[in-house]
C-alpha atoms as a PDB file:
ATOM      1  CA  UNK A   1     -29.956 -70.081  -6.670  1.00  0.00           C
ATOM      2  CA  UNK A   2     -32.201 -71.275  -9.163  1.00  0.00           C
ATOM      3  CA  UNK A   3     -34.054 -74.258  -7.185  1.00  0.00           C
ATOM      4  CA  UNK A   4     -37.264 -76.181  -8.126  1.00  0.00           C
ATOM      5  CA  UNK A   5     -39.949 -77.104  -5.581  1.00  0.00           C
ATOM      6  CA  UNK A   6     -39.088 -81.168  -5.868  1.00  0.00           C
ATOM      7  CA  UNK A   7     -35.402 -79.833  -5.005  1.00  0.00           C
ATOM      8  CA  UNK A   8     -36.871 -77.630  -2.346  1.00  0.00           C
ATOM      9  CA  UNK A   9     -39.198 -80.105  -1.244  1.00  0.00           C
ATOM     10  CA  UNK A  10     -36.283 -83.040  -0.969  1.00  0.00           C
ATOM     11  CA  UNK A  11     -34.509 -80.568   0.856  1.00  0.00           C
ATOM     12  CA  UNK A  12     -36.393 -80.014   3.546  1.00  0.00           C
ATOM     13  CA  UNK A  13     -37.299 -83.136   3.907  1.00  0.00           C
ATOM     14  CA  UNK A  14     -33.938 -84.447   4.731  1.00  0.00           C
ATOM     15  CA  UNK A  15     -32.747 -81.663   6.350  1.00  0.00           C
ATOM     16  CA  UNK A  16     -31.424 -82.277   9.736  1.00  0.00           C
ATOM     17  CA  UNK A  17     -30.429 -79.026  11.204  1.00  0.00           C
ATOM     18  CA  UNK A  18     -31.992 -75.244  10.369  1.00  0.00           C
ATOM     19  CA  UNK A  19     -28.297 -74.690   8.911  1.00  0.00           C
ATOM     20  CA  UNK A  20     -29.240 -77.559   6.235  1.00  0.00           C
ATOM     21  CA  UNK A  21     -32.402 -75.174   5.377  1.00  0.00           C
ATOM     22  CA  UNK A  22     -31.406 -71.739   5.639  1.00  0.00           C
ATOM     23  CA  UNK A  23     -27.563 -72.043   5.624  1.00  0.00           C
ATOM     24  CA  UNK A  24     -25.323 -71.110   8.163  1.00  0.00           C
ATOM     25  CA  UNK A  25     -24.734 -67.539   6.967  1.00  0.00           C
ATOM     26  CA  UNK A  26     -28.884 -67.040   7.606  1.00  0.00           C
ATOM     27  CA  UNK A  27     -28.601 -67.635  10.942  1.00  0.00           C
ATOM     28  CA  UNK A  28     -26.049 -64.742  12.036  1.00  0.00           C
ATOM     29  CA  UNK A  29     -28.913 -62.244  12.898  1.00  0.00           C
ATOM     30  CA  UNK A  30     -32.745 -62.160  12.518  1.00  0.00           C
ATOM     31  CA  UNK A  31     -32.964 -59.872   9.234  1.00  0.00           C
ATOM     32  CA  UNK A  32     -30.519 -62.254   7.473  1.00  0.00           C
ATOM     33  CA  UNK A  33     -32.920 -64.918   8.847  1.00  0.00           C
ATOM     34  CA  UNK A  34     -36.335 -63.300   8.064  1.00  0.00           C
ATOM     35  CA  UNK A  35     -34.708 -62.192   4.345  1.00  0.00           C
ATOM     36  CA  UNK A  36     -33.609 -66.009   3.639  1.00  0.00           C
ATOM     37  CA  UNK A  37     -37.426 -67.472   4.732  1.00  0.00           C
ATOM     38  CA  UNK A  38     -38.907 -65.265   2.396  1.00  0.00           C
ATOM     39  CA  UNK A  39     -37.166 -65.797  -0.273  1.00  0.00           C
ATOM     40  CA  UNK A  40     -37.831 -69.606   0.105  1.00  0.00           C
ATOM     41  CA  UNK A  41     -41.517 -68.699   1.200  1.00  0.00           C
ATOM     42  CA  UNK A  42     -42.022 -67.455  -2.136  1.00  0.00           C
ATOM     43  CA  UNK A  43     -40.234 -70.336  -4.176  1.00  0.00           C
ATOM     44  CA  UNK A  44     -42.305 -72.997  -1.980  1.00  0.00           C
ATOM     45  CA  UNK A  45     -45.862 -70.923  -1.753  1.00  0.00           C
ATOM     46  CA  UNK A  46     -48.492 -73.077  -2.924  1.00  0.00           C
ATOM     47  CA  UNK A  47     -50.384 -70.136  -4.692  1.00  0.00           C
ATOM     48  CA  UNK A  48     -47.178 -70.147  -6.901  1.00  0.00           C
ATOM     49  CA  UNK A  49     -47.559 -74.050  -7.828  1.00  0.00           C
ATOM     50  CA  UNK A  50     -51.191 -74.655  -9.197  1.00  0.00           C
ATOM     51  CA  UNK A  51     -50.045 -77.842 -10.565  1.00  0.00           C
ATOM     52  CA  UNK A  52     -48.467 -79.082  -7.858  1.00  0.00           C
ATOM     53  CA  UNK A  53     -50.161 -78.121  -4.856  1.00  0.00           C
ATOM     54  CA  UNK A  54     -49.918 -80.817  -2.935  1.00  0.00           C
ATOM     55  CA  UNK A  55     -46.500 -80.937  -2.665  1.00  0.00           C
ATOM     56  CA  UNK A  56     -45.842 -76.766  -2.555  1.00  0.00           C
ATOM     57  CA  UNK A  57     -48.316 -77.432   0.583  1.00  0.00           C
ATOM     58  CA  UNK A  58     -46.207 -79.874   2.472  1.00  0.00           C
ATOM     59  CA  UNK A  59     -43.086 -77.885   1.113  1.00  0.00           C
ATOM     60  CA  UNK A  60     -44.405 -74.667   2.358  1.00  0.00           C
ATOM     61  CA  UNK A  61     -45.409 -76.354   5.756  1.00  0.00           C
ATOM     62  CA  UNK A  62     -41.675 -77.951   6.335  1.00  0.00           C
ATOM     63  CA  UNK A  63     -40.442 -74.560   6.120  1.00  0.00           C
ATOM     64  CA  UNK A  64     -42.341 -72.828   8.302  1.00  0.00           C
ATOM     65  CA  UNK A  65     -41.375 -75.328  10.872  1.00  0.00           C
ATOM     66  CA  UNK A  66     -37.819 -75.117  10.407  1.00  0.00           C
ATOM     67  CA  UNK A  67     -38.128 -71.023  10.378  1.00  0.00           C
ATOM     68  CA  UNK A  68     -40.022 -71.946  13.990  1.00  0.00           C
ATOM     69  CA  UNK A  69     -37.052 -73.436  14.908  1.00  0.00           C
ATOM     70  CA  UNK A  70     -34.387 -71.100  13.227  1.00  0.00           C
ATOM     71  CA  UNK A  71     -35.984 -68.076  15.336  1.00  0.00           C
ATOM     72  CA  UNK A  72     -35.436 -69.948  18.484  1.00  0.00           C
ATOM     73  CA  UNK A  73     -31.940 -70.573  17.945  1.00  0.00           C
ATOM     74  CA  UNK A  74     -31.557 -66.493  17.668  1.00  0.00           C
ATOM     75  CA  UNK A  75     -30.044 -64.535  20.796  1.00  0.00           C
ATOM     76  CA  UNK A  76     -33.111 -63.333  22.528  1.00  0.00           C
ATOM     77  CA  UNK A  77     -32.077 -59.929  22.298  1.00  0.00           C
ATOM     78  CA  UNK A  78     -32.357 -60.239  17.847  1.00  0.00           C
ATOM     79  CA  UNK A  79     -35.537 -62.388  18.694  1.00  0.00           C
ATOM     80  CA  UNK A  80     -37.825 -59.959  20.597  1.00  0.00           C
ATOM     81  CA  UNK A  81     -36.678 -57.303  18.062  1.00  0.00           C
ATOM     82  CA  UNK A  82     -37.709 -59.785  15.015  1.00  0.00           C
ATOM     83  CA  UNK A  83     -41.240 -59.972  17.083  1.00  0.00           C
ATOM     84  CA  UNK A  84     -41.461 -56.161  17.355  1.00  0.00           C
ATOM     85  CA  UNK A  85     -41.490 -55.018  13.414  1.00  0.00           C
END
């Protein structure tokens, strides 16, 4: 996946369900979860976009809400685990 931050950015933005962010196969268990976030943490990160950080800023912010919401779609039993590493 070789997405830039407007992609990213439009993305989330007209995402409608964490499956539209993360992908369905994210959501199957925490790890695959906290593995996808990063790896869009560090695409979005404003330190990462110098040029553009007001945009990296609101990208990195949409994300973090969705991930919010991702975790508490998880079966409590993977959530509390997530919480405990």
């Amino acid at each position: 996946m070789n997405q830039t931050l407007s992609d990213l950015l439009q993305q989330l933005r007209g995402a409608t369900t964490v499956e539209d962010v993360f992908g369905a196969s994210s959501l199957t268990s925490a790890p695959a979860l906290r593995r996808r976030y990063r790896a869009l943490a560090a695409l979005t990160h404003p330190d990462h976009h110098p040029d553009d950080a007001p945009a990296a800023h609101e990208a990195f912010k949409l994300l973090q809400k969705w991930y919010d919401v991702a975790q508490q779609r998880l079966p409590i039993g993977q959530a509390l685990r997530q919480r405990e590493r």
